[in-house]
C-alpha atoms as a PDB file:
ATOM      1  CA  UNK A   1     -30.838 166.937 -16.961  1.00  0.00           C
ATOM      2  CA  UNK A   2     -29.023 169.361 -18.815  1.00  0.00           C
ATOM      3  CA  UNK A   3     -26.221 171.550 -16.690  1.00  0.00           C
ATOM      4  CA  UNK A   4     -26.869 175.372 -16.652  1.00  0.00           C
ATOM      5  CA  UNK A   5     -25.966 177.777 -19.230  1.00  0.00           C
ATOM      6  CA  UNK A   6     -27.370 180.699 -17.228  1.00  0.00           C
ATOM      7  CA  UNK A   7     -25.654 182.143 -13.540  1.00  0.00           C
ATOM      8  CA  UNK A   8     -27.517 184.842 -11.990  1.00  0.00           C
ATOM      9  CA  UNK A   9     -26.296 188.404  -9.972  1.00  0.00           C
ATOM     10  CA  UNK A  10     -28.685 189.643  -7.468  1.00  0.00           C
ATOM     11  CA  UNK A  11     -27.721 193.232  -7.069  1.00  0.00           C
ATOM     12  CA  UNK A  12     -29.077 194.981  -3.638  1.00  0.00           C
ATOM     13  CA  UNK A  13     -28.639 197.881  -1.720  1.00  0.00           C
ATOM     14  CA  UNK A  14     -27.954 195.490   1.633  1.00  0.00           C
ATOM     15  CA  UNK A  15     -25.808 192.810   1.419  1.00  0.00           C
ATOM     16  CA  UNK A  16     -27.203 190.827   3.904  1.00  0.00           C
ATOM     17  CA  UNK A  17     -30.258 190.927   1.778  1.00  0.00           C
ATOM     18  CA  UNK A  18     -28.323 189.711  -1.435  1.00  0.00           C
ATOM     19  CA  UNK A  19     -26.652 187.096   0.321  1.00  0.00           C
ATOM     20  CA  UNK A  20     -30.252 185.891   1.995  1.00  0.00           C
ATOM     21  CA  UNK A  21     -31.594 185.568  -1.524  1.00  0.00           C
ATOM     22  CA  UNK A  22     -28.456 184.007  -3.359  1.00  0.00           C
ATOM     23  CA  UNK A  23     -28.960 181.323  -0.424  1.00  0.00           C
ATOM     24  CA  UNK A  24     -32.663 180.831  -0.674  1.00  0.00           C
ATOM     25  CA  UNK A  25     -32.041 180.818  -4.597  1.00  0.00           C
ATOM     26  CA  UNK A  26     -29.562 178.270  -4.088  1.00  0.00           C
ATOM     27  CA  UNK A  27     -31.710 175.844  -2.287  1.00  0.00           C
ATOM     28  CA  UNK A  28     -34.075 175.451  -5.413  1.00  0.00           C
ATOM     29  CA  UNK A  29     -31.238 175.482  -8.094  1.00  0.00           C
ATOM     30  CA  UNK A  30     -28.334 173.784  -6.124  1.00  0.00           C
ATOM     31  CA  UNK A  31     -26.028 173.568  -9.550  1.00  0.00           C
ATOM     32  CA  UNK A  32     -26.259 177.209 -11.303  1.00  0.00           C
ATOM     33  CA  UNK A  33     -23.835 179.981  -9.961  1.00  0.00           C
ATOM     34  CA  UNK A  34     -25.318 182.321  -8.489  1.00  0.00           C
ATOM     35  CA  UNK A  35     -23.545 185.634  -7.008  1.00  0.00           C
ATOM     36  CA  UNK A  36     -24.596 188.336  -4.621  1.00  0.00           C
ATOM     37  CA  UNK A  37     -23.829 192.233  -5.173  1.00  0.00           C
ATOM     38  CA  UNK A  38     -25.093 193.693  -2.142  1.00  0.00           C
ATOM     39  CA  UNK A  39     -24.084 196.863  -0.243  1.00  0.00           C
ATOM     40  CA  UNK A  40     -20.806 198.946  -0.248  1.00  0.00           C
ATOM     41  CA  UNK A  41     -17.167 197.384  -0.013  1.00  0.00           C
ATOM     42  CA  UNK A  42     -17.290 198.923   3.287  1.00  0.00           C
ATOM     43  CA  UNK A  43     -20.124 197.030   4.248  1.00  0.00           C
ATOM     44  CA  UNK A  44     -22.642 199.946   3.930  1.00  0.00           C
ATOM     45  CA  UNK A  45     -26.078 200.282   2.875  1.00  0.00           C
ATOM     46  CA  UNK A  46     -25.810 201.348  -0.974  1.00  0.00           C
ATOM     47  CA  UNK A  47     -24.711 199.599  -4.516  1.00  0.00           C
ATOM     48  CA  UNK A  48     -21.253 199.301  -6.086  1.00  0.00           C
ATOM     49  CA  UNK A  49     -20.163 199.310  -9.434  1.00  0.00           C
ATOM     50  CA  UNK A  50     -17.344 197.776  -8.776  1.00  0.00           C
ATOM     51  CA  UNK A  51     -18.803 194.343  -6.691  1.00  0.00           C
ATOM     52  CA  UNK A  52     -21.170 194.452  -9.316  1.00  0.00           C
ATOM     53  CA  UNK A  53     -19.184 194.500 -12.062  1.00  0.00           C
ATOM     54  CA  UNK A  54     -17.128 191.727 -10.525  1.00  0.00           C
ATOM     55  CA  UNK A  55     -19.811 189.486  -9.790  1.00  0.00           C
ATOM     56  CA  UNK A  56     -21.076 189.461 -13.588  1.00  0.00           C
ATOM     57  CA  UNK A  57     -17.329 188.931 -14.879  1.00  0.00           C
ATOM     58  CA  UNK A  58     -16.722 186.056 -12.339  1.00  0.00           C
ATOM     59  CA  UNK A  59     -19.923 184.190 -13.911  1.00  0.00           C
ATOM     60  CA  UNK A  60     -19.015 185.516 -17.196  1.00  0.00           C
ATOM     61  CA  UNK A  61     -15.833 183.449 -16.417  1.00  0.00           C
ATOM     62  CA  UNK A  62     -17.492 180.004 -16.004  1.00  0.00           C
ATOM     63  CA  UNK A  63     -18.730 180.995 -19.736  1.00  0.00           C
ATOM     64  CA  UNK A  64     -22.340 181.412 -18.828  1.00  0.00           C
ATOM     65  CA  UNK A  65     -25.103 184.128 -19.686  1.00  0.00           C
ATOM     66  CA  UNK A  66     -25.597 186.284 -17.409  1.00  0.00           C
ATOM     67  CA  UNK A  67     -29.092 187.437 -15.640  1.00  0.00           C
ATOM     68  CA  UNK A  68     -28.650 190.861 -13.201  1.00  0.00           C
ATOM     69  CA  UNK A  69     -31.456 191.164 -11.343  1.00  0.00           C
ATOM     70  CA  UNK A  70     -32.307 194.334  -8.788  1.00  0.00           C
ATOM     71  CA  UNK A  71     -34.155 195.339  -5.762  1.00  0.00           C
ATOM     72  CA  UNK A  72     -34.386 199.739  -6.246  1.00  0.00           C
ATOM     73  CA  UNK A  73     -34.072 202.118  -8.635  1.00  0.00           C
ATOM     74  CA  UNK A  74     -30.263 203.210  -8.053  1.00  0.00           C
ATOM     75  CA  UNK A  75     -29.333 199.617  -7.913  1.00  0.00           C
ATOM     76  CA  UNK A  76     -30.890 199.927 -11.801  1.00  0.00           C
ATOM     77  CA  UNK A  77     -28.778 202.728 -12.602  1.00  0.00           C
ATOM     78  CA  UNK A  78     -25.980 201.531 -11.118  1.00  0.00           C
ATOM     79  CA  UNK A  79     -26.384 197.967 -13.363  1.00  0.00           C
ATOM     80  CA  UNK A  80     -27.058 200.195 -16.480  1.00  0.00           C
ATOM     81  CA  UNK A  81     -24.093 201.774 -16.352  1.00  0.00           C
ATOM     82  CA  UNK A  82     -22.205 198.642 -15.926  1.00  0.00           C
ATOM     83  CA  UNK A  83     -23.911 196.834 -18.615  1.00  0.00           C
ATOM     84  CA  UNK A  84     -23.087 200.022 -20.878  1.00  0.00           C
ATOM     85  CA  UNK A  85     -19.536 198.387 -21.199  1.00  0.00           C
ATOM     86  CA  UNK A  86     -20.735 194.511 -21.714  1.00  0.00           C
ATOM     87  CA  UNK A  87     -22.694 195.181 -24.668  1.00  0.00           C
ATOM     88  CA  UNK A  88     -20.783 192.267 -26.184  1.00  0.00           C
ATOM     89  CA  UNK A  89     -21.347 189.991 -23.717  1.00  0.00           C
ATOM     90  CA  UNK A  90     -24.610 187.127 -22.584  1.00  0.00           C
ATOM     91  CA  UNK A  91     -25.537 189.678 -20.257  1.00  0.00           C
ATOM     92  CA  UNK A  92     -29.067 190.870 -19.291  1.00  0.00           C
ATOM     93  CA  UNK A  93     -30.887 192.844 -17.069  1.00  0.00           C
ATOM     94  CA  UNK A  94     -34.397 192.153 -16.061  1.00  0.00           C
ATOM     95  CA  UNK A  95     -36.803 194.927 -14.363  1.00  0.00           C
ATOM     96  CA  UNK A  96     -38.583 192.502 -12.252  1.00  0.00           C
ATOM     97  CA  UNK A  97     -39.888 191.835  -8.336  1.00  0.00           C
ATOM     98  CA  UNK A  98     -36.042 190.769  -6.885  1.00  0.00           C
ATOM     99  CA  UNK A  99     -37.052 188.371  -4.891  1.00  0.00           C
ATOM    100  CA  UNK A 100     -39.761 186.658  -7.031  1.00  0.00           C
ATOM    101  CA  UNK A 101     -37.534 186.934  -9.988  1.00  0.00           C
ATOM    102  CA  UNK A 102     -35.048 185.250  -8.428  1.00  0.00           C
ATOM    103  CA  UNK A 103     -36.401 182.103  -7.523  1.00  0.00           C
ATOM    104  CA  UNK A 104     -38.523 181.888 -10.898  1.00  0.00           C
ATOM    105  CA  UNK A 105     -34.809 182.548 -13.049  1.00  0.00           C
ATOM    106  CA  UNK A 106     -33.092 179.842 -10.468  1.00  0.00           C
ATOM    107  CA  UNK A 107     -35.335 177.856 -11.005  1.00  0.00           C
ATOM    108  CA  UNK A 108     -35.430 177.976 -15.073  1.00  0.00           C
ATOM    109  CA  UNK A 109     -31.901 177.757 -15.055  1.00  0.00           C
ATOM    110  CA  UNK A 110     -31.666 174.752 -12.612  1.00  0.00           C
ATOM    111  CA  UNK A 111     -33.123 173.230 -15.624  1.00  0.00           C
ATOM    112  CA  UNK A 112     -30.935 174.060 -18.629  1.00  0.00           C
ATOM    113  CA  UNK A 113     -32.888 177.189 -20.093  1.00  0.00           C
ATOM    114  CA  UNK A 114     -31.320 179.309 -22.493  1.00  0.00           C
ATOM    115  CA  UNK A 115     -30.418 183.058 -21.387  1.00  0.00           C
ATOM    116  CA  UNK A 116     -33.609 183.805 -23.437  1.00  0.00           C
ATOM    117  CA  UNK A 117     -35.555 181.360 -21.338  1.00  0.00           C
ATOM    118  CA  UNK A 118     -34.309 182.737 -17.805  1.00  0.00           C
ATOM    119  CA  UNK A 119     -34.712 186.113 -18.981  1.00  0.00           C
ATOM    120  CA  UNK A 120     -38.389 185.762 -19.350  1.00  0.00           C
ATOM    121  CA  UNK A 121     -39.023 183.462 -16.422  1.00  0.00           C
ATOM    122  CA  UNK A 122     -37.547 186.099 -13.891  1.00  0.00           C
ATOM    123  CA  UNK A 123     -40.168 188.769 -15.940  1.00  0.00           C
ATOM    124  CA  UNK A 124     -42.950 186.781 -15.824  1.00  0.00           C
ATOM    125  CA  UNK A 125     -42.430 185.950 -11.888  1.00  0.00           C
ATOM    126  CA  UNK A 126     -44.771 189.039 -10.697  1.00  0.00           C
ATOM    127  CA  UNK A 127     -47.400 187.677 -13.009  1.00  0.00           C
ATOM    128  CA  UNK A 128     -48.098 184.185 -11.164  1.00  0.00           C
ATOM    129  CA  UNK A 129     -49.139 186.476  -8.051  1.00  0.00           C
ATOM    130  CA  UNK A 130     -51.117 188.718 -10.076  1.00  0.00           C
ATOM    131  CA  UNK A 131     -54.736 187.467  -9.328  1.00  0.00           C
ATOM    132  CA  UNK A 132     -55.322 185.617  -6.149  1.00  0.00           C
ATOM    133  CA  UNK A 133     -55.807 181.770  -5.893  1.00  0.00           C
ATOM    134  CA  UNK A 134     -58.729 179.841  -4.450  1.00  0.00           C
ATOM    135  CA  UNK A 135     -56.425 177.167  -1.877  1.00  0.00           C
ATOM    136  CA  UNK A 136     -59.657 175.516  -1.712  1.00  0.00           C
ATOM    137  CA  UNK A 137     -58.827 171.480  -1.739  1.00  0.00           C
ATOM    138  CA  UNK A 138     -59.858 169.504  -5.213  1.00  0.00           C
ATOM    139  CA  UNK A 139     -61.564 166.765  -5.498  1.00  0.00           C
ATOM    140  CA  UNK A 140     -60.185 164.279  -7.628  1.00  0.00           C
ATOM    141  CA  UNK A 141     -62.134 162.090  -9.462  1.00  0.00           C
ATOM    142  CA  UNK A 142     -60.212 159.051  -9.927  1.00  0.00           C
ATOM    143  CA  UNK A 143     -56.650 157.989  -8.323  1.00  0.00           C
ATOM    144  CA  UNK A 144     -55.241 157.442 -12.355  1.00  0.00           C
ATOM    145  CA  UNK A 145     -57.418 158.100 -15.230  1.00  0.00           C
ATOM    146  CA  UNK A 146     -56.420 158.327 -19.204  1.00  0.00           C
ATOM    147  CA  UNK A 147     -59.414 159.752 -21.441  1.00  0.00           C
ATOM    148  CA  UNK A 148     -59.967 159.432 -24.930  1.00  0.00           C
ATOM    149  CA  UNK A 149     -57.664 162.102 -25.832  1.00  0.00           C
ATOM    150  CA  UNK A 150     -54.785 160.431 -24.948  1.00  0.00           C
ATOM    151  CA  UNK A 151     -54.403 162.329 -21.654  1.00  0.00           C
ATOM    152  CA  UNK A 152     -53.393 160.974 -18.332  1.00  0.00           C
ATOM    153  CA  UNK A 153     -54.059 161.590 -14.772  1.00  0.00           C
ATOM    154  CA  UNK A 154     -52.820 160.906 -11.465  1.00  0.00           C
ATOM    155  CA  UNK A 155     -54.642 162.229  -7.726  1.00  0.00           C
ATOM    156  CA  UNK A 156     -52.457 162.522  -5.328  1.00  0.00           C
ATOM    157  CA  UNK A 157     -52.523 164.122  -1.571  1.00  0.00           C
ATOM    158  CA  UNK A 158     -49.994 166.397  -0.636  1.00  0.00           C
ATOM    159  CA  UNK A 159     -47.445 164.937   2.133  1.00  0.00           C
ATOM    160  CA  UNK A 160     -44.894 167.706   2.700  1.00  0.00           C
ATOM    161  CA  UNK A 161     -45.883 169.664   5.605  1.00  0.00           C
ATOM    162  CA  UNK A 162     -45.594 173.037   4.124  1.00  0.00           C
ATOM    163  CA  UNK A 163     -46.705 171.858   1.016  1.00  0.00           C
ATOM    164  CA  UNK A 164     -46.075 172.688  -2.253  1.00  0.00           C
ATOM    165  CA  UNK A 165     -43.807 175.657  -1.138  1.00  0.00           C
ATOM    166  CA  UNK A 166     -40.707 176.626  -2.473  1.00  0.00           C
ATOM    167  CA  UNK A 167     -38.098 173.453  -2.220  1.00  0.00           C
ATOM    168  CA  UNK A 168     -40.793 170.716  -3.100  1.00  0.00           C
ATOM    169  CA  UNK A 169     -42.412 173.013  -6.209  1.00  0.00           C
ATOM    170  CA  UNK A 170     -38.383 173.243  -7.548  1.00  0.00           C
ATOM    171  CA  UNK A 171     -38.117 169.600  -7.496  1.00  0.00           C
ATOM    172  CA  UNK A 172     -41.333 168.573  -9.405  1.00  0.00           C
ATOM    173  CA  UNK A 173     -40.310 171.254 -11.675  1.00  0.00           C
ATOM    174  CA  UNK A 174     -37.113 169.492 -12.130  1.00  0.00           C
ATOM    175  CA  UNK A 175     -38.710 166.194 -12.657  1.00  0.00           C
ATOM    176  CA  UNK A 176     -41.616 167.812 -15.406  1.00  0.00           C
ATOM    177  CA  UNK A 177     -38.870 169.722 -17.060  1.00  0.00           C
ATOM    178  CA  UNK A 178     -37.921 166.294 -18.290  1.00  0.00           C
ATOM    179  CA  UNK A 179     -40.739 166.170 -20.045  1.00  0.00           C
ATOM    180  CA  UNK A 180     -41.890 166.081 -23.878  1.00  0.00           C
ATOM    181  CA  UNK A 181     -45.102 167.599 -23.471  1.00  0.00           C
ATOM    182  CA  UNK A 182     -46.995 170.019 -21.070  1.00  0.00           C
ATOM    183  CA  UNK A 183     -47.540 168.730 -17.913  1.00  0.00           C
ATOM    184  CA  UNK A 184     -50.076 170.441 -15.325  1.00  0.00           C
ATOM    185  CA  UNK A 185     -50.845 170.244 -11.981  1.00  0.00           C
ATOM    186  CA  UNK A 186     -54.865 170.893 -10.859  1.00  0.00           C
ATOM    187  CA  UNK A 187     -55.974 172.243  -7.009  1.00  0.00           C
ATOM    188  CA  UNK A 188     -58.618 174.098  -5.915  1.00  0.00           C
ATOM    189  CA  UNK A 189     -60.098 174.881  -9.564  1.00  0.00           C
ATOM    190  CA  UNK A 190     -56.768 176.342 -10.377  1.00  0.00           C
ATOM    191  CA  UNK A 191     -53.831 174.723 -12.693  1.00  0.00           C
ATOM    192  CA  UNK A 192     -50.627 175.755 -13.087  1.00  0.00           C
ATOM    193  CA  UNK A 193     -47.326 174.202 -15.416  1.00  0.00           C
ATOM    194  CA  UNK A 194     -45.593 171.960 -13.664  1.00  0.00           C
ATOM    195  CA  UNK A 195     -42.295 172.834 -14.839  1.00  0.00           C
ATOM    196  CA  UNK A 196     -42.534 176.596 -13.289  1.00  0.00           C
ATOM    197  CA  UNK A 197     -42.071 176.270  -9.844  1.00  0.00           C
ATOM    198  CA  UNK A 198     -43.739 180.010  -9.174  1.00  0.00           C
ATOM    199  CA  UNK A 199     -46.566 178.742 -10.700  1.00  0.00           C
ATOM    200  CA  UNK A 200     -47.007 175.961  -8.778  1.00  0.00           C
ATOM    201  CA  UNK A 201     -46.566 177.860  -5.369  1.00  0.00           C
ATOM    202  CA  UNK A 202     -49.168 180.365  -6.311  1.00  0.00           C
ATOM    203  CA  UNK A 203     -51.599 177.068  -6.228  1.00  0.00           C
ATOM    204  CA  UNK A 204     -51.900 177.244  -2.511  1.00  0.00           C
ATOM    205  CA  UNK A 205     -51.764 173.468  -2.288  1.00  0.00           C
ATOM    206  CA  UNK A 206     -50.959 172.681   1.903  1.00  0.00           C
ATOM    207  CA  UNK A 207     -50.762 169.327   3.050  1.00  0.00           C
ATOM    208  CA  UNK A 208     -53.477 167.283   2.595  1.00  0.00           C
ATOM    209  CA  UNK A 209     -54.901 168.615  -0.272  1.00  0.00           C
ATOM    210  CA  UNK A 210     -55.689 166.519  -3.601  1.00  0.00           C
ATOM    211  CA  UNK A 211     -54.353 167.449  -6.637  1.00  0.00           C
ATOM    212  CA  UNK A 212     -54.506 165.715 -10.148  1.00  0.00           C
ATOM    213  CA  UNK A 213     -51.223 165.431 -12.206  1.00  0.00           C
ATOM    214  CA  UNK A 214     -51.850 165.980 -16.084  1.00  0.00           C
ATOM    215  CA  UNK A 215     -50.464 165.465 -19.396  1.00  0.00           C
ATOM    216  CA  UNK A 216     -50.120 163.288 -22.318  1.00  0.00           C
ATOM    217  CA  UNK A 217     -50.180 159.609 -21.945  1.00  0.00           C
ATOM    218  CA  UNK A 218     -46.366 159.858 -23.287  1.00  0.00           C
ATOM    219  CA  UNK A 219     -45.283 161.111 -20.308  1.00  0.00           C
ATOM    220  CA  UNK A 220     -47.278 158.908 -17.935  1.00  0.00           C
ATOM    221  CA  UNK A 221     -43.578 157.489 -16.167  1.00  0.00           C
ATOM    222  CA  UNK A 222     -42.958 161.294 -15.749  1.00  0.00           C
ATOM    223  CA  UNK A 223     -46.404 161.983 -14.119  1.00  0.00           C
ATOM    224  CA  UNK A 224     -46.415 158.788 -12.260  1.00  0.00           C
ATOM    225  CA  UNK A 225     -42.591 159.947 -11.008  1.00  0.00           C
ATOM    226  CA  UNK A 226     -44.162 163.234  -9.894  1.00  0.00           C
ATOM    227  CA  UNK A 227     -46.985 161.873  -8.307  1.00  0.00           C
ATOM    228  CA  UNK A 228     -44.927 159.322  -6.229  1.00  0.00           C
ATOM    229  CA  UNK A 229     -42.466 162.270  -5.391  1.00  0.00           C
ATOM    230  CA  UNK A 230     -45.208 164.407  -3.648  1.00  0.00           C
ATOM    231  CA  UNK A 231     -47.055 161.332  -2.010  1.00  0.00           C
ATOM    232  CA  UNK A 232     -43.680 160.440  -0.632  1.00  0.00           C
ATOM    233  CA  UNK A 233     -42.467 164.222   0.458  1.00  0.00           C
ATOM    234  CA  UNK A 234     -40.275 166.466  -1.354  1.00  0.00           C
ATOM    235  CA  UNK A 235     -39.138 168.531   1.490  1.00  0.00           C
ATOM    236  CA  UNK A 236     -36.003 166.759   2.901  1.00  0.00           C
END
């Protein structure tokens, strides 16, 4: 897998917040640098532009990109005006959900994207909640399958006893990242890209539920690896 390229500064009015998130974060993308810019230096409620500004230069340091995310609107302004003297620099704000964002650009980032790439994961975040999912259980219709088209499927029950929550979803996203083509994963009449970890928590899948791992017959050890990680549990 390739190493990061992107770190990420979560920006907050409450530290404690910040530092809650950087640690969830951290549990789904255990190799990209993440920083937290939470509260005053005096521990208040509040942003500074100076812990901000020093969290982006200390990533900035490792030479990676950049992503600032926020929770408010002063946070915002407070990150604008920052970012008003790092026009130079890999350095971008995105004007997304914090705490959605967050996981969706850990997670992208966990798996060697490109600022570009991490950018538009953490916007696209809110969108995987947008509509709400049926968690009904599929039904699978075969336990491995490979149609005419050169696609292949695997059924598989979910183990993990939270299911396909936040720490197992990161891990098969790992694992389809290494992909060459798409891969999907199928429940309830839903499907979602394997390799987005947002997506596949906004499937719903608990434990016990069938889903069918998809994608080209190319990729079949991939899909087999994925279906063997959540038959065997992810969440350790």
């Amino acid at each position: 897998m390739a190493q990061p390229v992107v770190g990420l500064v979560l920006v907050s009015h409450s530290a404690k917040l910040a530092e809650g998130l950087a640690e969830l974060s951290t549990q789904m993308a255990a190799d990209v640098t993440i920083r937290a810019a939470g509260g005053l230096e005096g521990g208040g409620i509040g942003t500074s532009y100076d812990l901000i500004e020093g969290a982006i230069n200390e990533v900035l340091g490792q030479d990676l990109g950049v992503v600032v995310l926020t929770d408010l609107g002063s946070a915002t302004m407070t990150v604008e005006s920052v970012l008003e003297f790092l026009e130079d620099d890999p350095v971008r704000f995105v004007d997304a959900p914090l705490v959605e964002a967050a996981i969706a650009a850990a997670t992208a980032a966990q798996q060697g994207d490109d600022l570009d790439a991490v950018s538009a994961a953490a916007g696209r975040a809110i969108e995987v909640f947008a509509a709400p999912q049926d968690a009904k259980s599929a039904e699978a219709d075969s336990e491995r399958e490979t149609n005419s088209d050169g696609e292949y499927s695997r059924a598989v029950t979910v183990t993990d006893e939270a299911g396909l929550h936040a720490r197992p979803a990161s891990k098969v996203a790992e694992i389809a990242a290494e992909a060459e083509g798409d891969i999907t994963i199928a429940f309830g009449g839903e499907e979602a890209e394997a390799d987005s970890a947002m997506m596949l928590m906004s499937l719903g899948a608990t434990q016990g539920a069938s889903i069918m791992v998809s994608g080209a017959v190319g990729d079949k050890e991939i899909i087999d690896q994925i279906a063997d990680a959540i038959a065997a549990g992810l969440d350790d």
